[in-house]
N, C-alpha and C. Protein backbone atom coordinates (compact mmCIF):
# COMPACT_ATOMS: atom_id res chain seq x y z
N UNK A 1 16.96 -5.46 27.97
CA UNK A 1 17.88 -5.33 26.85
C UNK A 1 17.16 -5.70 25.55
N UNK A 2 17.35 -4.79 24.61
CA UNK A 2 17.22 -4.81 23.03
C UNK A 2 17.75 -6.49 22.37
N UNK A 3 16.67 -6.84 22.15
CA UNK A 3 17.63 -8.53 21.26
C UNK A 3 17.90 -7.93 19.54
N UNK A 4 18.51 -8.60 19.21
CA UNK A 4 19.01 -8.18 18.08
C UNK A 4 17.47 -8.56 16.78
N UNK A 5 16.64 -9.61 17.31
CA UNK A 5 15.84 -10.13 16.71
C UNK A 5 15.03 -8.96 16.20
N UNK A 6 14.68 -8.08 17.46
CA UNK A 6 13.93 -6.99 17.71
C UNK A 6 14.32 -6.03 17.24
N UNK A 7 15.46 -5.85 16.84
CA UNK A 7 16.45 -4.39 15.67
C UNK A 7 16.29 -4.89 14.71
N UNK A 8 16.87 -6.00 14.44
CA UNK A 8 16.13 -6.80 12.84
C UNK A 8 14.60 -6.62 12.63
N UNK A 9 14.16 -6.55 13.17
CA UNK A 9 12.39 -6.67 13.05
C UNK A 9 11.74 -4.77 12.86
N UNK A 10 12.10 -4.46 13.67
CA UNK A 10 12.07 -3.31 13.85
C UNK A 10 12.24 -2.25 12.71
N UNK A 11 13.79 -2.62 12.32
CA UNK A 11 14.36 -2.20 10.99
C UNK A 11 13.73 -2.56 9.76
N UNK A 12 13.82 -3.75 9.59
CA UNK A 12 12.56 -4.02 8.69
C UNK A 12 11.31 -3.85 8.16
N UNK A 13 10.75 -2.92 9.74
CA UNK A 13 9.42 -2.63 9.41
C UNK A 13 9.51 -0.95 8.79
N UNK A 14 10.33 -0.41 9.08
CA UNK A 14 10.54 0.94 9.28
C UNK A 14 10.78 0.81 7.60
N UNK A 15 11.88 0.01 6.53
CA UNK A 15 12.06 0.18 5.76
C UNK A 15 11.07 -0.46 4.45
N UNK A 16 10.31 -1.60 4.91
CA UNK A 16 9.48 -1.76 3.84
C UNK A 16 8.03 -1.27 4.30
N UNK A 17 7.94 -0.25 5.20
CA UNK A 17 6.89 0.38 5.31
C UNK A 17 7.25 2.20 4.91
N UNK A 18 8.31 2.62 4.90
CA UNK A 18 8.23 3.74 3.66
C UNK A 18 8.64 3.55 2.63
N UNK A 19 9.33 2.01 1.64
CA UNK A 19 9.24 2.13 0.41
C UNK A 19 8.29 2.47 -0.42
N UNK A 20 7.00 2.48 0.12
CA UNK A 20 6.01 3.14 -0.88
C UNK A 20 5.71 4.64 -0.69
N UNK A 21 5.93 5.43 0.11
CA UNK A 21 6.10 6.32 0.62
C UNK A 21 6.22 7.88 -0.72
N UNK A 22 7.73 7.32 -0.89
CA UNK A 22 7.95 8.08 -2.09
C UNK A 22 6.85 8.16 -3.15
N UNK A 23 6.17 7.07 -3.25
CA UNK A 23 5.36 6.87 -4.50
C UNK A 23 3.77 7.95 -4.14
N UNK A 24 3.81 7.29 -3.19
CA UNK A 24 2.50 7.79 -2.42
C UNK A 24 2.57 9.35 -2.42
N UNK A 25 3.74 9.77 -2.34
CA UNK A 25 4.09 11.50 -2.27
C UNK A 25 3.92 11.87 -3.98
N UNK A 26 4.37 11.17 -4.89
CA UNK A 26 4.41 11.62 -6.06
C UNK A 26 3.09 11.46 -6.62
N UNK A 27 2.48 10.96 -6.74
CA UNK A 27 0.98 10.80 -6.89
C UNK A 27 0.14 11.85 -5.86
N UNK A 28 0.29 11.72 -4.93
CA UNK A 28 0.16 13.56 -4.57
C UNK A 28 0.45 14.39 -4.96
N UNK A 29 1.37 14.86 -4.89
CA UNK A 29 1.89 16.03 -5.94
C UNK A 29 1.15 16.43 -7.66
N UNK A 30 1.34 14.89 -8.02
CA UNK A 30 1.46 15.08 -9.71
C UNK A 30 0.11 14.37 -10.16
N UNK A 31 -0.57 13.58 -9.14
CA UNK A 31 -2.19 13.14 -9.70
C UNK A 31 -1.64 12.06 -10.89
N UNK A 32 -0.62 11.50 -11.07
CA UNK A 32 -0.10 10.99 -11.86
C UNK A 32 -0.13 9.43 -11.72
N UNK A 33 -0.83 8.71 -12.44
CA UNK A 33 -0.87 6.79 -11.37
C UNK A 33 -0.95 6.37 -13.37
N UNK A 34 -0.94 6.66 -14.25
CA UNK A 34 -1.29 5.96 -15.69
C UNK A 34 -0.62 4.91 -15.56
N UNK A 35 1.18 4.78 -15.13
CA UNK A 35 1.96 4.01 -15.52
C UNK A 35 1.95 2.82 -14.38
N UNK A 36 1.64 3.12 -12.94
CA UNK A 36 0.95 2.09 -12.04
C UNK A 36 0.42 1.19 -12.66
N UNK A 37 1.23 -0.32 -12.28
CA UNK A 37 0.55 -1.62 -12.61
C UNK A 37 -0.91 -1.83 -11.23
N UNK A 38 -2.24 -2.16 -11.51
CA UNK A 38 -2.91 -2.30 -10.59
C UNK A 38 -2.92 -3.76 -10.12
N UNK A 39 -2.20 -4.79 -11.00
CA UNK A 39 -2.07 -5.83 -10.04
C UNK A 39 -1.14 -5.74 -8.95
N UNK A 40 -0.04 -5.17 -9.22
CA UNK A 40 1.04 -5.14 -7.98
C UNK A 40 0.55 -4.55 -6.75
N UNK A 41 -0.05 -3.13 -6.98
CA UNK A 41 -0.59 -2.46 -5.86
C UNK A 41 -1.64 -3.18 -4.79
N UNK A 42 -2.62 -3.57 -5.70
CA UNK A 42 -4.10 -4.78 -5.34
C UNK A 42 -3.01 -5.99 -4.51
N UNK A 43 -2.09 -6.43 -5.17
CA UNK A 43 -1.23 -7.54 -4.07
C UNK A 43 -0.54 -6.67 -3.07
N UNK A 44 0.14 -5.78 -3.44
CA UNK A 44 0.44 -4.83 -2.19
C UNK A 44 -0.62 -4.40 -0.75
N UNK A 45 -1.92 -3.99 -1.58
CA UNK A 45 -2.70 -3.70 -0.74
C UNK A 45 -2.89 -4.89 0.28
N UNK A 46 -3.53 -5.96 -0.49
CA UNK A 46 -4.22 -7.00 0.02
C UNK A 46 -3.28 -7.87 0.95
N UNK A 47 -1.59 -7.96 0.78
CA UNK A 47 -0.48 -8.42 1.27
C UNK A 47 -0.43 -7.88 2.63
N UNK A 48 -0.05 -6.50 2.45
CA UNK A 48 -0.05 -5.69 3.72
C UNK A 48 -1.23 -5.40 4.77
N UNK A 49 -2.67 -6.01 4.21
CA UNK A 49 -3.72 -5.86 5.22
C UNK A 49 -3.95 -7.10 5.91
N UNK A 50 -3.26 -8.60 4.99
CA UNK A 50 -3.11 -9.79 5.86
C UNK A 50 -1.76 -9.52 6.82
N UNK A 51 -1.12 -8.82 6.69
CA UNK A 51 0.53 -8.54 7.63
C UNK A 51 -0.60 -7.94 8.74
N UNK A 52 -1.39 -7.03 8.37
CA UNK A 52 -1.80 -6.55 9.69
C UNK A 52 -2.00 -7.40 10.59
N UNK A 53 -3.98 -8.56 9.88
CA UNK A 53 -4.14 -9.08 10.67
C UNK A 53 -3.78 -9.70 11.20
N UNK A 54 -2.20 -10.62 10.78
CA UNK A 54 -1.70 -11.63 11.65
C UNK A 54 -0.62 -10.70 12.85
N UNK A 55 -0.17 -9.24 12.73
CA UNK A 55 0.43 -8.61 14.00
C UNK A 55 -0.75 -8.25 14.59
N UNK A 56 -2.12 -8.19 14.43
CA UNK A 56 -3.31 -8.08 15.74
C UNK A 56 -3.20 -9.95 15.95
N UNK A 57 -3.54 -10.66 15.47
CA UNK A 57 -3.79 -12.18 16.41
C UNK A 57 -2.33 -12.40 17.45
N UNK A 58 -1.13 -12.25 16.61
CA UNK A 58 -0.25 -12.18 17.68
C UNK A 58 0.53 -11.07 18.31
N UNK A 59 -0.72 -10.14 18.65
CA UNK A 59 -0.46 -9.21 19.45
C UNK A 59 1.23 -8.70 19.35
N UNK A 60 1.63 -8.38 17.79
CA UNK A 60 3.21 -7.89 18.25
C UNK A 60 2.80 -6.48 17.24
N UNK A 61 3.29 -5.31 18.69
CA UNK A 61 3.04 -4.32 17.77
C UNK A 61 3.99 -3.41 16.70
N UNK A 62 4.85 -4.10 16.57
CA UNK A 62 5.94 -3.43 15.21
C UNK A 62 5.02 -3.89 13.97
N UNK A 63 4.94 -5.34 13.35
CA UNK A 63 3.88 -5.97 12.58
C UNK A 63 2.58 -5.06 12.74
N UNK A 64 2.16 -4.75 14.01
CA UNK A 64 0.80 -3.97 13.68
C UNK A 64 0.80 -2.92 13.06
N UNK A 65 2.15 -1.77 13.79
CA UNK A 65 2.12 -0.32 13.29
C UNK A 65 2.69 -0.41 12.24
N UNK A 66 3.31 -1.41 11.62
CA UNK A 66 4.14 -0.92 10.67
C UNK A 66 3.36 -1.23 9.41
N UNK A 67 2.20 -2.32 9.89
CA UNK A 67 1.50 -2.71 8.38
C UNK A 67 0.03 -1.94 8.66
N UNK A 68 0.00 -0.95 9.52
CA UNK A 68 -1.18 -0.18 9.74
C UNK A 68 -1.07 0.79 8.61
N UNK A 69 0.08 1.68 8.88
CA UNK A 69 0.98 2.48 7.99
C UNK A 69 1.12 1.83 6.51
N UNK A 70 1.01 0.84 6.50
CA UNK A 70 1.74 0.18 4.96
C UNK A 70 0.38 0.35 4.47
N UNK A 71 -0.27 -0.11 4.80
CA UNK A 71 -2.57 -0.24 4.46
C UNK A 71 -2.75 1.16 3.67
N UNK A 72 -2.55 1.73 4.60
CA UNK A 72 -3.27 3.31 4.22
C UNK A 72 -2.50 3.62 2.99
N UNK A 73 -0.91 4.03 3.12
CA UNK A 73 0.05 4.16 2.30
C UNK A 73 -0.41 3.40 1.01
N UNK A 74 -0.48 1.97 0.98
CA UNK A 74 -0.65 1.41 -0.57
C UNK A 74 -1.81 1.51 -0.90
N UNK A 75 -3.35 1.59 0.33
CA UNK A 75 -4.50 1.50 0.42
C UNK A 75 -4.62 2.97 -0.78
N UNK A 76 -4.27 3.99 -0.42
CA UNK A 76 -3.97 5.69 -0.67
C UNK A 76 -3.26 5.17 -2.69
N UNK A 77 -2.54 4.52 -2.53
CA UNK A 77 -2.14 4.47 -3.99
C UNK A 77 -3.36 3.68 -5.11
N UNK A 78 -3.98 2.57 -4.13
CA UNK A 78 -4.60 1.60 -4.82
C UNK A 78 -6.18 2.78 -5.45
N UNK A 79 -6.32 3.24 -4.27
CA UNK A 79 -7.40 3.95 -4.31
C UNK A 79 -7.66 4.92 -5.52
N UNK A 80 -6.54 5.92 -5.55
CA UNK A 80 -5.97 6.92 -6.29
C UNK A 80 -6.13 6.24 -8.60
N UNK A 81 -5.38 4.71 -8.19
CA UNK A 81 -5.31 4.17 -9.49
C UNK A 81 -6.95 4.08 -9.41
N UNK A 82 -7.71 3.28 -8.73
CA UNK A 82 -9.13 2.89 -9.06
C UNK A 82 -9.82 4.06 -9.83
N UNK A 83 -9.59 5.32 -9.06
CA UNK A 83 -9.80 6.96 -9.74
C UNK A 83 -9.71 7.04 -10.56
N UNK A 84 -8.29 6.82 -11.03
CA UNK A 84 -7.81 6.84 -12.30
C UNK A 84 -8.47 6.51 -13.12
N UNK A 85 -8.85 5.11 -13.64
CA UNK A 85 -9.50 4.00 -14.35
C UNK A 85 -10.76 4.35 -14.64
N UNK A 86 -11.50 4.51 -13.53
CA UNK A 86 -12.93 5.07 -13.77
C UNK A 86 -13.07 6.23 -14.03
N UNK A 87 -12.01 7.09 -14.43
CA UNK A 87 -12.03 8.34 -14.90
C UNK A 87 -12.01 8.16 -15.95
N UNK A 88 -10.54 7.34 -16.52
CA UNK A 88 -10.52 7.67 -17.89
C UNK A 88 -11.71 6.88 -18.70
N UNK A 89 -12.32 5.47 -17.81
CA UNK A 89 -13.29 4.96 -18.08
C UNK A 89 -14.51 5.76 -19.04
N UNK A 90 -14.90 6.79 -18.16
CA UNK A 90 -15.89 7.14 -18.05
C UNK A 90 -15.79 8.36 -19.42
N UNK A 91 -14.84 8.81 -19.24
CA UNK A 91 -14.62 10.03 -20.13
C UNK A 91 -14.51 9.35 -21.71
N UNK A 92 -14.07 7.74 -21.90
CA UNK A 92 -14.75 7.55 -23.02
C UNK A 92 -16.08 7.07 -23.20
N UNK A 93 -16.84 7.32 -22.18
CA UNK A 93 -18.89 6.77 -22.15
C UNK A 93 -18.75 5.40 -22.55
N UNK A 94 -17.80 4.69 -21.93
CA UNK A 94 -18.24 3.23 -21.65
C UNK A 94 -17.87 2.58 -19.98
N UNK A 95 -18.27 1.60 -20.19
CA UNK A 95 -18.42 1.01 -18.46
C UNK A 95 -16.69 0.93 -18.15
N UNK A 96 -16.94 0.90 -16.62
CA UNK A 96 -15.36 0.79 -16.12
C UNK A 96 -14.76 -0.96 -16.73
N UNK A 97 -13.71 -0.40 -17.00
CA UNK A 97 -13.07 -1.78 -17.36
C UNK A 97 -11.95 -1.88 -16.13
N UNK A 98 -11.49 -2.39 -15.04
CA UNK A 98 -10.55 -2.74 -14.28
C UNK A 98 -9.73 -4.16 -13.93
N UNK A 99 -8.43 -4.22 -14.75
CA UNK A 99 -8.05 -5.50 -15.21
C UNK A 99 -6.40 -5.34 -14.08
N UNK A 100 -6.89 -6.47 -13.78
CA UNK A 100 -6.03 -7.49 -12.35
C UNK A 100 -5.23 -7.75 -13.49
């Protein structure tokens, strides 16, 4: 039998692992990240890759898949802004500036 702990947990993972989702689709689409804060994402990223490692030490795999999925997903946004930055960086011929 299903514990309720495990629908709570479950549910949880399912929903704060496609809230970024949407974002991640629109920045596909539209190449669009200017208005992206890169500290939030960088804590997003870095948040969701410690969620991983602690669902690999205690072997529970909702925590694993769900912050495997969350990695790539914010990993995919963080990445996209870094692009960004060193684009527009570059296109004025000075060094990357990237501010936390």
């Amino acid at each position: 039998m299903v514990s309720l702990i495990s629908v709570i947990g479950t549910v949880a993972a399912i929903m704060t692992t496609s809230a970024m989702m949407p974002q991640a689709w629109k920045i596909f689409k539209t190449n669009e990240v200017s208005q992206l804060s890169m500290r939030t994402f960088t804590l997003a990223t870095v948040g969701t890759f410690l969620w991983l490692i602690y669902g690999l030490l205690i072997f529970d795999t909702i925590i694993i898949w769900a912050n495997a999925i969350g990695v790539f997903v914010n990993g995919y946004i963080w990445v996209r802004k870094i692009q960004w930055l060193w684009g527009k960086s570059t296109q004025q011929k000075s060094t990357p500036s990237i501010k936390f």
